[in-house]
Protein backbone atom coordinates (compact mmCIF):
# COMPACT_ATOMS: atom_id res chain seq x y z
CA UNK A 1 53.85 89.36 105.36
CA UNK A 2 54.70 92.99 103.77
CA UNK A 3 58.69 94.28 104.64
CA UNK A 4 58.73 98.09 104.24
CA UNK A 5 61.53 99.56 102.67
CA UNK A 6 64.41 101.17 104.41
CA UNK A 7 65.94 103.17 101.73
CA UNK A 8 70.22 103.42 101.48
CA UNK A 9 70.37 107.22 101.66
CA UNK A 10 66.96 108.84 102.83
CA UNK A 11 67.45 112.44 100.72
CA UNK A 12 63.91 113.23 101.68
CA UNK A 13 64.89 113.01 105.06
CA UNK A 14 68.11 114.54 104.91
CA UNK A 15 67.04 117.48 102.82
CA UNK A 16 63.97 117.75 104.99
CA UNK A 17 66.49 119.69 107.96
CA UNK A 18 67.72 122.31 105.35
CA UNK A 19 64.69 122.44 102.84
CA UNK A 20 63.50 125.97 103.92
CA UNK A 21 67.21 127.43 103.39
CA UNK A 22 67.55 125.11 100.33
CA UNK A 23 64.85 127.04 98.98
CA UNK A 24 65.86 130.62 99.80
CA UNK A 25 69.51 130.00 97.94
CA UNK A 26 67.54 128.32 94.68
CA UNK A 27 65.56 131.43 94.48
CA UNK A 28 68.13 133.93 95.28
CA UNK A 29 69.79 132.21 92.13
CA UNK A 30 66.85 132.48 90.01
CA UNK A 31 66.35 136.14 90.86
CA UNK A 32 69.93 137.20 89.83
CA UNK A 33 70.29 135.09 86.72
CA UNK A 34 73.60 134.25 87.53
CA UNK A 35 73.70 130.49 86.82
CA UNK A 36 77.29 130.45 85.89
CA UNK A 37 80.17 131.97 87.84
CA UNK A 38 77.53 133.88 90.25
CA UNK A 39 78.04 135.71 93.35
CA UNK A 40 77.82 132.96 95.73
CA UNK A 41 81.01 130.87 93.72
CA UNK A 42 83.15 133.53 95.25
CA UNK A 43 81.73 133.42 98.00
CA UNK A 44 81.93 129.45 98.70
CA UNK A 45 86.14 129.99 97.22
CA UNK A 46 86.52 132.50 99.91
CA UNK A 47 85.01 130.26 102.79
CA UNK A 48 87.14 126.88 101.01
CA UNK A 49 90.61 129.25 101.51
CA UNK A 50 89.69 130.45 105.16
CA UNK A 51 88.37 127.08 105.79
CA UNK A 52 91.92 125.50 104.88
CA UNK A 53 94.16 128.08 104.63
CA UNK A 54 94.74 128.43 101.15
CA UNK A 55 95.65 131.81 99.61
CA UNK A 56 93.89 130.18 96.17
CA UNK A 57 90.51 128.21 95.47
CA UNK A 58 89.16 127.20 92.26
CA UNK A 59 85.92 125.67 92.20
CA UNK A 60 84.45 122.96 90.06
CA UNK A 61 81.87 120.76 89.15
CA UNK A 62 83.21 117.69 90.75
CA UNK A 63 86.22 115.83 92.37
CA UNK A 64 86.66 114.39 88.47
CA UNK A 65 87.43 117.89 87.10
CA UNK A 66 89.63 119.02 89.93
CA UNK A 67 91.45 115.92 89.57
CA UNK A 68 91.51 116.80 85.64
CA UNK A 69 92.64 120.62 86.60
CA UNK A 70 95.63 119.31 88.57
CA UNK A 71 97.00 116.88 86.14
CA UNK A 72 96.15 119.59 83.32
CA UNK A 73 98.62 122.09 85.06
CA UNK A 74 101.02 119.52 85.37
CA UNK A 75 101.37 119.24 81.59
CA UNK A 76 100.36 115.40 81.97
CA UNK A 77 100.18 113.62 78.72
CA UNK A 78 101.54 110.37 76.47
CA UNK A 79 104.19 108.90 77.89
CA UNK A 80 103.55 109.88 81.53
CA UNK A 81 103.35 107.61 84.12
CA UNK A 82 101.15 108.63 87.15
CA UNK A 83 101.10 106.70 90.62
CA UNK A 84 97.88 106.34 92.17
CA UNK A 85 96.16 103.57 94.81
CA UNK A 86 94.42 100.65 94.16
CA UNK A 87 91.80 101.17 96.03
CA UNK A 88 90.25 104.18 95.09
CA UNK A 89 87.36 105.52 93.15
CA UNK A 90 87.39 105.14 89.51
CA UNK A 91 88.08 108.82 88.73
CA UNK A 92 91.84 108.71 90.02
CA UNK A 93 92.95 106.61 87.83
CA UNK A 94 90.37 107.25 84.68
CA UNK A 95 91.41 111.27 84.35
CA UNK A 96 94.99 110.27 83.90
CA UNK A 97 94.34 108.30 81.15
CA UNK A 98 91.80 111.11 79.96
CA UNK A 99 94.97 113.21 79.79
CA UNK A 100 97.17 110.60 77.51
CA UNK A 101 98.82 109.37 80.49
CA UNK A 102 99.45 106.04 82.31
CA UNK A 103 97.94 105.26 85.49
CA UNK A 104 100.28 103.12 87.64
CA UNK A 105 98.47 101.18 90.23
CA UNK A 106 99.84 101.30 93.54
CA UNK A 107 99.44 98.38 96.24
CA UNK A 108 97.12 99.46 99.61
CA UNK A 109 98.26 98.98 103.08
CA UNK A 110 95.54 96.83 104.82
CA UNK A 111 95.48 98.62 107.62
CA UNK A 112 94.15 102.21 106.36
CA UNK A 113 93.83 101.00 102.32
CA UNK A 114 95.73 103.90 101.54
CA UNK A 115 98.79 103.95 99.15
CA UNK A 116 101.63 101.78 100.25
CA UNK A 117 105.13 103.89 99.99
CA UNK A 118 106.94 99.90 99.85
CA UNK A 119 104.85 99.55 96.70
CA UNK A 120 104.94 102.64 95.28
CA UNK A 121 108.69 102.84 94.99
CA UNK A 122 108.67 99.28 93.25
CA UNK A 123 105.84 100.82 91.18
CA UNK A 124 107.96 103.66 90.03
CA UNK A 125 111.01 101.31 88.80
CA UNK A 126 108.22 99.30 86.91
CA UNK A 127 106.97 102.65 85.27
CA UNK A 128 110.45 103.16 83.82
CA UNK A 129 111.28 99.61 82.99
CA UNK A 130 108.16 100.44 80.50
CA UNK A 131 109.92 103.26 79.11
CA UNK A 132 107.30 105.42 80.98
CA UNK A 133 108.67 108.84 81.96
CA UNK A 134 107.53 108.91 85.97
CA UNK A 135 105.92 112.53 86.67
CA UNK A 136 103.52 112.47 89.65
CA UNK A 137 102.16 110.79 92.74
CA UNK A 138 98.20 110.99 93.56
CA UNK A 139 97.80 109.69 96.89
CA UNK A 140 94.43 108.96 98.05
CA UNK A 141 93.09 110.05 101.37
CA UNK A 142 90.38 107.27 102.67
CA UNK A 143 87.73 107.59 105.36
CA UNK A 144 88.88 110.95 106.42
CA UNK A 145 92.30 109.95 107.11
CA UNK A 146 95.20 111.49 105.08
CA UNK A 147 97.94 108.84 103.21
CA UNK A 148 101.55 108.84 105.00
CA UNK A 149 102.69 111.72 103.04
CA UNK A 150 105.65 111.45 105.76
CA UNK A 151 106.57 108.19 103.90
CA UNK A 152 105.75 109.63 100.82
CA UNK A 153 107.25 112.76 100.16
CA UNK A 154 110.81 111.89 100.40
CA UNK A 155 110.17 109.00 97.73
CA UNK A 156 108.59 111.79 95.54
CA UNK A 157 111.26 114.02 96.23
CA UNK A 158 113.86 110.89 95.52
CA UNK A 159 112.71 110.52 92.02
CA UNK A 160 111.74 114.19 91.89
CA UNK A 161 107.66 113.52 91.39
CA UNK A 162 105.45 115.90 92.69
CA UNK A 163 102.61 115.28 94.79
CA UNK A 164 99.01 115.94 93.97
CA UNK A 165 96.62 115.21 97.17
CA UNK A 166 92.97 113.49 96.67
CA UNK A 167 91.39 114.70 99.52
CA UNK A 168 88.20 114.39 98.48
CA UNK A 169 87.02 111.86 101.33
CA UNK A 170 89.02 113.54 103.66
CA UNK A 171 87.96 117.67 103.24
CA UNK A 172 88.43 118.73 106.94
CA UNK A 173 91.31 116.33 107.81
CA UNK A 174 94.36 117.28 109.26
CA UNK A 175 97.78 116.28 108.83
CA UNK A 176 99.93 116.32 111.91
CA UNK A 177 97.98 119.66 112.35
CA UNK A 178 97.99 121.72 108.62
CA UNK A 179 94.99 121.45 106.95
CA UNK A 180 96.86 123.46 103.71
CA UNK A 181 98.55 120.65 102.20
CA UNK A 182 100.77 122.66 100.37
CA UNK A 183 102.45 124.24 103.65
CA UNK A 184 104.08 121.04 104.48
């Protein structure tokens, strides 16, 4: 007895609905030469902002580099303690410690698996019982459904941490109705 194959993620299928317009972007690239920085960057920034509301977009190659972007901005580097879940993809915590920082792991709730405010404020005393210096919080938002940023913000704002959103599995989400979430 044969068993065909049912593959995990069937591309061919998938790309199979948007092949034809696949193809008409790929070769409007390789008729302008603009590999890098081309016309249709701006273009995807501009529908990002009016998409979510944000008066800036920077585009990148991946959720990594964002991540690295944010935590770059922030100054992040030895010494640092940054907060992030323990359940999470490997980049949230592995781009902190690309920048010379500490990643903290925070405890999940077991009802969402996003970060746990109970744990992350016993996380934060640990951090400076270590002799880290505590700068940030990177809250992970899971299955399309943001962290409790109403449990979390005033802890931030407590031990005066800012707030860097991973919304990478969430893009689209709302929070009690703002998509920006730096309008809170």
């Amino acid at each position: 007895m044969t068993h065909s194959s049912i593959p995990f993620i069937d591309l061919v299928a998938q790309q199979g609905k948007i092949r034809t317009n696949l193809e008409k972007a790929i070769l409007k690239v390789l008729d302008h030469g603009q590999y890098i920085m081309g016309p249709e960057i701006e273009e995807l920034e501009k529908a990002l902002g009016d998409f979510c509301g944000a008066k800036h977009v920077i585009s990148c190659s991946n959720g990594t580099d964002a991540l690295a972007m944010g935590l770059m901005a922030y100054g992040i580097g030895p010494g640092d303690a940054i907060f992030v879940p323990s359940f999470t993809f490997a980049a949230t915590a592995e781009v902190v410690a690309w920048c010379g920082a500490t990643p903290i792991f925070i405890d999940s709730l077991d009802t969402t698996f996003n970060m746990d405010p109970k744990s992350l404020e016993a996380g934060i005393q640990k951090a400076k019982k270590e002799g880290l210096s505590p700068k940030g919080i990177v809250p992970v938002d899971l299955f399309g459904l943001p962290a409790d940023y109403d449990a979390i913000l005033p802890i931030a704002e407590q031990n005066n941490l800012w707030v860097m959103c991973d919304a990478a599995q969430s893009f689209g989400a709302s929070y009690k109705g703002k998509k920006n979430w730096n309008n809170w």
